[in-house]
C-alpha atoms as a PDB file:
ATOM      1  CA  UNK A   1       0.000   0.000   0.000  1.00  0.00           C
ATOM      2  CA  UNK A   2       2.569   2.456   1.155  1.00  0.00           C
ATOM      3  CA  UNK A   3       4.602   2.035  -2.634  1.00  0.00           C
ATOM      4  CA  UNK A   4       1.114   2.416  -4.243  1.00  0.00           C
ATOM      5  CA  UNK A   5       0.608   5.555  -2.516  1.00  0.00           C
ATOM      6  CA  UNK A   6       4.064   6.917  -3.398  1.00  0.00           C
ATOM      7  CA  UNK A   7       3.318   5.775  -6.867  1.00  0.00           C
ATOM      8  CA  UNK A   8       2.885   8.096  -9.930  1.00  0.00           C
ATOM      9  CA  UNK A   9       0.972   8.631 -13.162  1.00  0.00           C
ATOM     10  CA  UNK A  10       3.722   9.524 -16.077  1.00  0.00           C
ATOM     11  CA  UNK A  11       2.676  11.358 -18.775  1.00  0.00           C
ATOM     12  CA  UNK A  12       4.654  13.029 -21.845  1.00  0.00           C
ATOM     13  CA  UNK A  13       4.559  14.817 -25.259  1.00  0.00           C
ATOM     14  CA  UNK A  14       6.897  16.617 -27.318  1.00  0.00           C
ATOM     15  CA  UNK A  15       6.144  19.683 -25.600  1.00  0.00           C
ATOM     16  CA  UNK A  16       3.619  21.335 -23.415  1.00  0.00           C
ATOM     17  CA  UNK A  17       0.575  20.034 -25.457  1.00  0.00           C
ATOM     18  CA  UNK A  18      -0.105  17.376 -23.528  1.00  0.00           C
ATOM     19  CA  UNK A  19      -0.980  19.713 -20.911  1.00  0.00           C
ATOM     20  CA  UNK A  20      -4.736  19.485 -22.980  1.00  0.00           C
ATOM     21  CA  UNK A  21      -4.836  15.766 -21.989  1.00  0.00           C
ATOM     22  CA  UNK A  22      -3.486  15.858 -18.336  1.00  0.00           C
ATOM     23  CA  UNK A  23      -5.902  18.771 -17.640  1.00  0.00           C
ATOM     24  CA  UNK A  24      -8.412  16.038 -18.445  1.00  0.00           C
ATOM     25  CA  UNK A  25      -7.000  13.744 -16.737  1.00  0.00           C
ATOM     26  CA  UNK A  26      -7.222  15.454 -13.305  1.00  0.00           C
ATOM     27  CA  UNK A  27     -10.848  16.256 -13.447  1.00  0.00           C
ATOM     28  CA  UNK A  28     -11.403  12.651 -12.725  1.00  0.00           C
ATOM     29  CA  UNK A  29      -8.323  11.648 -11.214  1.00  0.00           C
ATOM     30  CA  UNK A  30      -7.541  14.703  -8.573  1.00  0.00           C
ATOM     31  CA  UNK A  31      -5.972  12.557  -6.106  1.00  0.00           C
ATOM     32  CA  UNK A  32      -2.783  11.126  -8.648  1.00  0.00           C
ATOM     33  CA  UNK A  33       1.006  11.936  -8.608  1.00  0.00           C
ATOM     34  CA  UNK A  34       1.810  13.093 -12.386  1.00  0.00           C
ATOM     35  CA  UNK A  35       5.191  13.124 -13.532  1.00  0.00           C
ATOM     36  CA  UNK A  36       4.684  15.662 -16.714  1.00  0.00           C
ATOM     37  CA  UNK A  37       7.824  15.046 -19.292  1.00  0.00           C
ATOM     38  CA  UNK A  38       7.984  17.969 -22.010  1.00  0.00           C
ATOM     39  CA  UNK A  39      10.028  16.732 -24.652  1.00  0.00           C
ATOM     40  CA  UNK A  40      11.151  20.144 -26.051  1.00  0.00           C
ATOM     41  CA  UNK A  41      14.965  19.336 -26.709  1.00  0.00           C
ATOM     42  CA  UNK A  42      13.547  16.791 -29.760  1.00  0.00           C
ATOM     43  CA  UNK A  43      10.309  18.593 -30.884  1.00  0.00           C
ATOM     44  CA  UNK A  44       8.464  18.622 -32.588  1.00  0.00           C
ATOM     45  CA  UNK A  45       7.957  14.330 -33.404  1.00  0.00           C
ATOM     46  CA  UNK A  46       5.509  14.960 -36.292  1.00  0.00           C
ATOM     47  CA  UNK A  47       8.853  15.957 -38.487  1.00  0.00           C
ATOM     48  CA  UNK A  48      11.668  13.100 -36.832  1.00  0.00           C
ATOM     49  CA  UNK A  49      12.191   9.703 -38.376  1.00  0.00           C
ATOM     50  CA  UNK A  50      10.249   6.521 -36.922  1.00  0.00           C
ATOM     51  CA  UNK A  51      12.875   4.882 -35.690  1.00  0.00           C
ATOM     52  CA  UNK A  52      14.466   8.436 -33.848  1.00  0.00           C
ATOM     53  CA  UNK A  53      10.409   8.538 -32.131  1.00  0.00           C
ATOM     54  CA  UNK A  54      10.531   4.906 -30.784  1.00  0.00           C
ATOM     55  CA  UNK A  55      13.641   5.286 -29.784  1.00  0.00           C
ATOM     56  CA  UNK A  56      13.387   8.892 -28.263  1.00  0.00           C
ATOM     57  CA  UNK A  57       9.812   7.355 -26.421  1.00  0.00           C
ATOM     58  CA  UNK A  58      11.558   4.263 -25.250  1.00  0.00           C
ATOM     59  CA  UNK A  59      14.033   6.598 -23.455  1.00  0.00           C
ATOM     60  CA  UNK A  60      11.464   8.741 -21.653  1.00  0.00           C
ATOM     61  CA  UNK A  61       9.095   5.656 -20.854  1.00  0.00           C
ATOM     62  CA  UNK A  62      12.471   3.893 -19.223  1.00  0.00           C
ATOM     63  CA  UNK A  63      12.781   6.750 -16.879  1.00  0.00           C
ATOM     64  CA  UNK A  64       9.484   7.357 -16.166  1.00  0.00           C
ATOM     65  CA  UNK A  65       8.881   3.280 -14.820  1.00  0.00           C
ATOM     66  CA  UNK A  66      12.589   4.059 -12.830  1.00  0.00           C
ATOM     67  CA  UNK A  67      10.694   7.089 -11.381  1.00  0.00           C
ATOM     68  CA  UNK A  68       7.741   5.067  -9.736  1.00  0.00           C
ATOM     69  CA  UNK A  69       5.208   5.437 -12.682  1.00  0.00           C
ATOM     70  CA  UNK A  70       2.388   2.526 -12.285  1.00  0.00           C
ATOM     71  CA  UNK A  71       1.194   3.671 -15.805  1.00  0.00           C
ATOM     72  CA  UNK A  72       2.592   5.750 -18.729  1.00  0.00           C
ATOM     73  CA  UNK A  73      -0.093   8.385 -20.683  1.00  0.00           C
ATOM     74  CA  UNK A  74       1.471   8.837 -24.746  1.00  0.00           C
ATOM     75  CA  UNK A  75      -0.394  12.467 -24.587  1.00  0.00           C
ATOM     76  CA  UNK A  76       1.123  12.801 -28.226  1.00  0.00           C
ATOM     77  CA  UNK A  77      -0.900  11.375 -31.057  1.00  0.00           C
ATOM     78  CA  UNK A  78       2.306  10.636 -33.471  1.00  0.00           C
ATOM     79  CA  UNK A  79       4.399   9.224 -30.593  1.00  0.00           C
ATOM     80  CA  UNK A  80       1.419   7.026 -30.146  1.00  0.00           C
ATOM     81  CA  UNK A  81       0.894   6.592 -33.593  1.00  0.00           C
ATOM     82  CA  UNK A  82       4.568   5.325 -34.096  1.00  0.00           C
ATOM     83  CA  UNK A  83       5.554   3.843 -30.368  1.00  0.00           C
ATOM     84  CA  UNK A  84       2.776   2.659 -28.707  1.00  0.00           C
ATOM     85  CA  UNK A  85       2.923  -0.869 -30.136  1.00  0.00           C
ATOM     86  CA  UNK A  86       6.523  -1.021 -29.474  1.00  0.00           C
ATOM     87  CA  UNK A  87       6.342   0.208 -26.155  1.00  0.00           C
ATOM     88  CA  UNK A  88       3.364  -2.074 -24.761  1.00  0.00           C
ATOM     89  CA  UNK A  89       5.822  -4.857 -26.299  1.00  0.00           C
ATOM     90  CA  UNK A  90       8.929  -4.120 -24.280  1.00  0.00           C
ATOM     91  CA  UNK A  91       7.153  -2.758 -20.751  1.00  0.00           C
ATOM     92  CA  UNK A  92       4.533  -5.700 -20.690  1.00  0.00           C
ATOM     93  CA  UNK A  93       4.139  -5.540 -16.746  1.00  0.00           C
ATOM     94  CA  UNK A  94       3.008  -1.361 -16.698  1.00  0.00           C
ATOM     95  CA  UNK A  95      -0.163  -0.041 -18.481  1.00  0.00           C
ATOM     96  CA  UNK A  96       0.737   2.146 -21.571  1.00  0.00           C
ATOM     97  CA  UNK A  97      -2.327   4.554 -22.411  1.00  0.00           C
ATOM     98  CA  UNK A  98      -2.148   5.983 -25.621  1.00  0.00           C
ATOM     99  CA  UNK A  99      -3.715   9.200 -27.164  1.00  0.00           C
ATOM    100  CA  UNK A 100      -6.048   7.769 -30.127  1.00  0.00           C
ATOM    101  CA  UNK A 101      -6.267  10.283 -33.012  1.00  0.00           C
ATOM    102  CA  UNK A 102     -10.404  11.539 -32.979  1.00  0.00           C
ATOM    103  CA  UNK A 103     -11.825  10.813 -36.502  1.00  0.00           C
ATOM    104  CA  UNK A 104     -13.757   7.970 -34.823  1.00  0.00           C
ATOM    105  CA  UNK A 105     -15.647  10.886 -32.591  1.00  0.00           C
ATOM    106  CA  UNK A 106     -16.912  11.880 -36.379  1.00  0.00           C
ATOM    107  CA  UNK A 107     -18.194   8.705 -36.889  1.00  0.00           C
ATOM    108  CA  UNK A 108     -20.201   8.319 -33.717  1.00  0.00           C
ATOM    109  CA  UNK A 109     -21.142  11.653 -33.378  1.00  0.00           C
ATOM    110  CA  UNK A 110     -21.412  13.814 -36.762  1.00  0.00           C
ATOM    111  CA  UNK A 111     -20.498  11.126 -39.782  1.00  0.00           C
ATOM    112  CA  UNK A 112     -22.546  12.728 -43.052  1.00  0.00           C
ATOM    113  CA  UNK A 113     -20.731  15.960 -42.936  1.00  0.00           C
ATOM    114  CA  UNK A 114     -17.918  17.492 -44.554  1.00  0.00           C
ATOM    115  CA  UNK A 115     -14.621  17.246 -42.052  1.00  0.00           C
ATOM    116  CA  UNK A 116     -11.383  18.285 -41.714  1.00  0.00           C
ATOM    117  CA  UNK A 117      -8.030  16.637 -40.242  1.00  0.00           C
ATOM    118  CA  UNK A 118      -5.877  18.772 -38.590  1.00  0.00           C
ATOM    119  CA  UNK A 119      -2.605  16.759 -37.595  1.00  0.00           C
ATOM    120  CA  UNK A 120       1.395  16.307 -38.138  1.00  0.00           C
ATOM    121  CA  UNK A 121       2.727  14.722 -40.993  1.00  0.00           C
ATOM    122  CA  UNK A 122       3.705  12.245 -38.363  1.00  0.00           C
ATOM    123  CA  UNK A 123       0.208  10.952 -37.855  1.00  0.00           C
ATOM    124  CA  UNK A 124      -1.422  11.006 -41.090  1.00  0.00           C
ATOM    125  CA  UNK A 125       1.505   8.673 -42.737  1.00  0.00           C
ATOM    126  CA  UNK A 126       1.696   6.465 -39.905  1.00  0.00           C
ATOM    127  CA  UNK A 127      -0.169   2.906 -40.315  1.00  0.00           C
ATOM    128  CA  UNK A 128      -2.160   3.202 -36.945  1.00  0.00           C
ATOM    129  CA  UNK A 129      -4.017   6.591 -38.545  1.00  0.00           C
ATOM    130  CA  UNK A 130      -4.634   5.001 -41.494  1.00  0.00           C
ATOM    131  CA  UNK A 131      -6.326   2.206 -40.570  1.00  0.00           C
ATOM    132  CA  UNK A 132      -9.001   3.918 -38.582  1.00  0.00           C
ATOM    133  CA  UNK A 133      -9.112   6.416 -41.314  1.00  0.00           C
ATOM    134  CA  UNK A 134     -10.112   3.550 -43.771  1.00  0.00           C
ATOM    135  CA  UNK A 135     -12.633   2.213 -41.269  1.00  0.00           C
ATOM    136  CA  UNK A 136     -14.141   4.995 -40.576  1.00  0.00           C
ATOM    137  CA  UNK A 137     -13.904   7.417 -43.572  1.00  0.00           C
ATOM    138  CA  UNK A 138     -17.176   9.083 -44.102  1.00  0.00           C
ATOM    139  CA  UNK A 139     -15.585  10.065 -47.797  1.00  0.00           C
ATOM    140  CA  UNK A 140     -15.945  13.999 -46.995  1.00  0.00           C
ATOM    141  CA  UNK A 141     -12.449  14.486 -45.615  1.00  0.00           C
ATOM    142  CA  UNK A 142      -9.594  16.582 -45.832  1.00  0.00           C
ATOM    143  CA  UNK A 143      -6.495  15.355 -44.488  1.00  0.00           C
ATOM    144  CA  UNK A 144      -4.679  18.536 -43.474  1.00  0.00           C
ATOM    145  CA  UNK A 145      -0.344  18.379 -42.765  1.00  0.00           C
ATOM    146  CA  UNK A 146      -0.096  21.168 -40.302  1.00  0.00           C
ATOM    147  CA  UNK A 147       4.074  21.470 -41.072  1.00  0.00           C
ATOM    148  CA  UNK A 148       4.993  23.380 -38.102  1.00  0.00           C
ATOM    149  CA  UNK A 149       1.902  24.441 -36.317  1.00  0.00           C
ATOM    150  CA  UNK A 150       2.742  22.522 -33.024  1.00  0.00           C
ATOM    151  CA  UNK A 151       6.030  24.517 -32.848  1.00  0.00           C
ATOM    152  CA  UNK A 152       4.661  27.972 -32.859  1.00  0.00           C
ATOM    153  CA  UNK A 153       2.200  27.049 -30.506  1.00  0.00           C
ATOM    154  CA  UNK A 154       4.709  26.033 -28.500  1.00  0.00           C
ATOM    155  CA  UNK A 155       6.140  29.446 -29.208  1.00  0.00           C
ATOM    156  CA  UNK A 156       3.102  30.904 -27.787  1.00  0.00           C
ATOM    157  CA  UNK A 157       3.277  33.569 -30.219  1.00  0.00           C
ATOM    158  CA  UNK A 158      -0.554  34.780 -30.860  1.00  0.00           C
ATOM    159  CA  UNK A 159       0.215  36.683 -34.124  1.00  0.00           C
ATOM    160  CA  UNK A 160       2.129  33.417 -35.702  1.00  0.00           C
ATOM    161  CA  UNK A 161      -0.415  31.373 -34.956  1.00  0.00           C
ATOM    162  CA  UNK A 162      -3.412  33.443 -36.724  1.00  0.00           C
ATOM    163  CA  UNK A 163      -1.567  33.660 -39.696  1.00  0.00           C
ATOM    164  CA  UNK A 164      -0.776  30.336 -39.565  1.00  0.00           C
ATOM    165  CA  UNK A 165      -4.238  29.443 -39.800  1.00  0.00           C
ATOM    166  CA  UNK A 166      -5.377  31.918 -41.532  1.00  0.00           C
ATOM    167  CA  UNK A 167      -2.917  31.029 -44.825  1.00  0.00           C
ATOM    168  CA  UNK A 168      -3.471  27.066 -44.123  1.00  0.00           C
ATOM    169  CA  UNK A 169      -7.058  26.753 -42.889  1.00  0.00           C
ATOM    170  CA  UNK A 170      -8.797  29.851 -43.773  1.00  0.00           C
ATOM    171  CA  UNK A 171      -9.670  28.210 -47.391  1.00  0.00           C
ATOM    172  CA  UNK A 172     -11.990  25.907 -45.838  1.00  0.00           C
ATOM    173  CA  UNK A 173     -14.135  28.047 -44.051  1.00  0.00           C
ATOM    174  CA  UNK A 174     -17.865  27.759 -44.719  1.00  0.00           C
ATOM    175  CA  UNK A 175     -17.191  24.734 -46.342  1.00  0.00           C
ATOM    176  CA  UNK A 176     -16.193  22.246 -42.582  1.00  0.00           C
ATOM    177  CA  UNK A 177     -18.559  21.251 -39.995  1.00  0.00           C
ATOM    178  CA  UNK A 178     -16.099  18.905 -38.751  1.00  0.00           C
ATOM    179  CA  UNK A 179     -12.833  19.699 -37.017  1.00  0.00           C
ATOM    180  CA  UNK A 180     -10.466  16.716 -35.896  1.00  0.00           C
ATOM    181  CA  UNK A 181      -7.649  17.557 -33.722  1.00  0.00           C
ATOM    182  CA  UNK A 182      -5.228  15.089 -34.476  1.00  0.00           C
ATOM    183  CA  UNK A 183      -1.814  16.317 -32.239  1.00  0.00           C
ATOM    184  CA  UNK A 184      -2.832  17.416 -28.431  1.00  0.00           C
ATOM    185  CA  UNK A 185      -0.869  20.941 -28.801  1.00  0.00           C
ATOM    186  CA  UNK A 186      -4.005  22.161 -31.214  1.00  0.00           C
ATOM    187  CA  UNK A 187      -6.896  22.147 -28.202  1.00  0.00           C
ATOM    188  CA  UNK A 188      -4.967  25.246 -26.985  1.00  0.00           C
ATOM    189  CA  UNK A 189      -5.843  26.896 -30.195  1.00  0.00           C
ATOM    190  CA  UNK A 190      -9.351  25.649 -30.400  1.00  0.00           C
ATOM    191  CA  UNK A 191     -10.802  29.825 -29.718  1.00  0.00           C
ATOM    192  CA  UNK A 192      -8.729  31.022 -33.338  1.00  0.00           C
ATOM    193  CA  UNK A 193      -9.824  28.067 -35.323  1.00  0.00           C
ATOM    194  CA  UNK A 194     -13.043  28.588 -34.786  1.00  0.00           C
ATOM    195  CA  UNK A 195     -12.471  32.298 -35.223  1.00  0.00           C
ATOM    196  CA  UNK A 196     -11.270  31.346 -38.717  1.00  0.00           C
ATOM    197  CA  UNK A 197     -13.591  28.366 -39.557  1.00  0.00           C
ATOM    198  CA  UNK A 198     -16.469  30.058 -37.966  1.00  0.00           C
ATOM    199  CA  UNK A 199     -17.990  29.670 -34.336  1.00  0.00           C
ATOM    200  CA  UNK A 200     -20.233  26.644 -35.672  1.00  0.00           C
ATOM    201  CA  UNK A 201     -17.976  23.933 -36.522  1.00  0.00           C
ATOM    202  CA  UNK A 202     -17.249  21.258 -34.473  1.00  0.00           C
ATOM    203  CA  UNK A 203     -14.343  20.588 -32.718  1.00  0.00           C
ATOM    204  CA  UNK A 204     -13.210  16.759 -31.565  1.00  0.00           C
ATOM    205  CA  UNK A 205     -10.292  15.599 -29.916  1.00  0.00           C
ATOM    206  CA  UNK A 206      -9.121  12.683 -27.807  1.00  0.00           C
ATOM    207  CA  UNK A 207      -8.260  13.876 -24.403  1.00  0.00           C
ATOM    208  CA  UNK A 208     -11.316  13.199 -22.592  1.00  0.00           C
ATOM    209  CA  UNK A 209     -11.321   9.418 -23.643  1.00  0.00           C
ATOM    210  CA  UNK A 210      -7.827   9.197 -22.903  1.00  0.00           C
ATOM    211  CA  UNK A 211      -8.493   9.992 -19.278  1.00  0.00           C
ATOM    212  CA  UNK A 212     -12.079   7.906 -19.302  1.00  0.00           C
ATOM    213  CA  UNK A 213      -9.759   5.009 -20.446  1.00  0.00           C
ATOM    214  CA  UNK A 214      -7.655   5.653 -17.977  1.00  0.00           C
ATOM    215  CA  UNK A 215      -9.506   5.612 -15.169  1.00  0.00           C
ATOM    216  CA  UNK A 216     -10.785   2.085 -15.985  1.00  0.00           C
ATOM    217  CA  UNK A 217      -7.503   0.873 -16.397  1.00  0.00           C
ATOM    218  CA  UNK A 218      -6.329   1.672 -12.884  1.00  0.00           C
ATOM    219  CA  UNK A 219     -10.192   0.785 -11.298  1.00  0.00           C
ATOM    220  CA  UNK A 220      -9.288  -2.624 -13.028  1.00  0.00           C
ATOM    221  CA  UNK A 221      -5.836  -3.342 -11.913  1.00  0.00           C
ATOM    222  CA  UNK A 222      -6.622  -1.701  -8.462  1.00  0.00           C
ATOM    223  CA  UNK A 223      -3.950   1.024  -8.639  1.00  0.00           C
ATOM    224  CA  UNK A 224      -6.144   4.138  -7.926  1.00  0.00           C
ATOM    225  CA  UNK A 225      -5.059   6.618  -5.139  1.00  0.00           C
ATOM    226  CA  UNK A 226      -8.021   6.549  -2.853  1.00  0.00           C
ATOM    227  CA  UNK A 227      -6.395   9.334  -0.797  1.00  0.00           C
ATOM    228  CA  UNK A 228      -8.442  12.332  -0.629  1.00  0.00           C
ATOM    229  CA  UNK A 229      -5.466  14.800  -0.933  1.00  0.00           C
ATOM    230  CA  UNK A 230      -5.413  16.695  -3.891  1.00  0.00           C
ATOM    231  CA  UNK A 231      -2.388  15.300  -5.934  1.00  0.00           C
ATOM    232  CA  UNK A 232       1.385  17.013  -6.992  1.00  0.00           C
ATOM    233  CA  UNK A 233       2.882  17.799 -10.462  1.00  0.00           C
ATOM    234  CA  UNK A 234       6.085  17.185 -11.628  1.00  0.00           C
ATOM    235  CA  UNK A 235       6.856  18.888 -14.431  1.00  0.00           C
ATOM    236  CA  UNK A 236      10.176  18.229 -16.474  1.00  0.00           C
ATOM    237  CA  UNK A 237      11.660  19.689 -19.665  1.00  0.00           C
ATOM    238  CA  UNK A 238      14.463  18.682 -21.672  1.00  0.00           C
ATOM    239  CA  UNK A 239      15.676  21.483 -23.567  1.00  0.00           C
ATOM    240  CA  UNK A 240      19.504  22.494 -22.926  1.00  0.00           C
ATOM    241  CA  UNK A 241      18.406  26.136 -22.003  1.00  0.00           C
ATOM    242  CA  UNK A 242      17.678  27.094 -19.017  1.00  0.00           C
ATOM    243  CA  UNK A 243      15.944  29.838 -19.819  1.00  0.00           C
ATOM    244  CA  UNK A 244      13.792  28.160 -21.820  1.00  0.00           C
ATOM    245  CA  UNK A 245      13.177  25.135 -19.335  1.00  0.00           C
ATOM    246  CA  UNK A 246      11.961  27.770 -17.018  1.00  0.00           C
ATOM    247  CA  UNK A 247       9.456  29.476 -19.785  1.00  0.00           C
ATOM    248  CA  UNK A 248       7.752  25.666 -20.357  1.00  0.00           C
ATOM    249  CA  UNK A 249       7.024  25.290 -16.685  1.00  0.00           C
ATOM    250  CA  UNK A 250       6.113  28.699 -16.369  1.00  0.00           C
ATOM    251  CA  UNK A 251       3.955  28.330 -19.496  1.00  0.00           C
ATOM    252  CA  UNK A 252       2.706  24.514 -18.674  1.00  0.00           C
ATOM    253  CA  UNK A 253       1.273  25.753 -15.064  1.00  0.00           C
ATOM    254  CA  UNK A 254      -0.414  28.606 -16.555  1.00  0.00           C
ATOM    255  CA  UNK A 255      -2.455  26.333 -18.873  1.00  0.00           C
ATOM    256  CA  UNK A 256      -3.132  23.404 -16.103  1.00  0.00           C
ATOM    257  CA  UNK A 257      -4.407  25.997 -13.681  1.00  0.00           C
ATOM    258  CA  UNK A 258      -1.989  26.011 -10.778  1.00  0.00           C
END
């Protein structure tokens, strides 16, 4: 009981994005530990080589299970795209939750409508993608490559990201009722794509199931905290710049509310 209650939830991404999906997270799961790795010394993932991902997520999984993690959250949809297989493969013995890319939402929620794919080139080449893609298509899709997008949000610069979106998405507007977020930085730009795409479309992503899917895994294998004591964040970023390490966390506790 005692190493159960000293026990932690570790969760990363290639930045601060994943702060959408641990944000979710807590809502149902106050009482957790969270080690929070920002990868920002190798992002973004959407651009790297398969083989650089797995091997880049087998390194940050390893020291998350050496760090007392009883489960590991991919809150990255190419790293889970690319790795999660792999990873469940090696670390057999720990849970691996992985981020699930949203088009499926579409299909249970709004299929007969015209929809567009927002996510890294990462994701939309990868096999996993594609095979929901092809079982779910609903044949009015646009598969968008947002080259770069995750980086400038990352940035956090406001002006960047409009006319980003502006000279990528701003084509489509009056023409999607469907908006897939397909990389877990592009929640925290949900207010300017509607701004853009107009306040009626509809915007899906995967954090919520990630965390409802989490839940049930540690209900099941009897590893919730039970303690009523509202739970710490760790919050670690690889980037060689100081500086910079100390903008993330500044940045990353901003967004989570603490």
């Amino acid at each position: 009981m005692q190493e159960k209650a000293n026990s932690c939830i570790g969760i990363f991404d290639s930045g601060i994005g994943g702060v959408t999906v641990l944000k979710e997270i807590i809502k149902i799961l106050p009482y957790e530990n969270y080690i929070y790795i920002s990868d920002s010394k190798n992002n973004p993932y959407g651009d790297m080589k398969k083989e650089k991902i797995i091997k880049r997520c087998e390194e940050i999984t390893k020291y998350l299970i050496e760090n007392k993690s009883k489960v590991i959250v991919i809150a990255c949809n190419t790293a889970s795209a690319i790795a999660s297989e792999f990873l469940r493969k090696k670390y057999k013995n720990i849970p691996i939750i992985a981020i699930e890319p949203a088009y499926k939402m579409v299909y249970d929620h709004n299929y007969d409508k015209e929809t567009l794919v927002m996510a890294t080139k990462g994701t939309i080449e990868s096999e996993k993608f594609n095979l929901l893609y092809k079982k779910y298509n609903n044949h009015k899709t646009q598969l968008l490559e947002c080259v770069g997008l995750a980086e400038i949000i990352e940035e956090g610069n406001k002006e960047k990201i409009v006319k980003y979106l502006d000279e990528n998405i701003g084509k489509y507007k009056g023409k999607i009722e469907n908006v897939v977020l397909g990389c877990t930085h592009y929640p925290l730009i949900e207010k300017e794509i509607k701004n853009i795409l107009g306040r009626n479309v509809r915007i899906f992503n995967g954090a919520k199931n990630v965390a409802i899917h989490l839940k049930d895994v540690l209900e099941k294998d009897g590893l919730i905290n039970n303690i009523e004591k509202k739970g710490k964040i760790e919050f670690l970023d690889t980037s060689l710049e100081i500086e910079k390490r100390k903008n993330k966390k500044k940045r990353f506790f901003e967004l989570i509310g603490g």
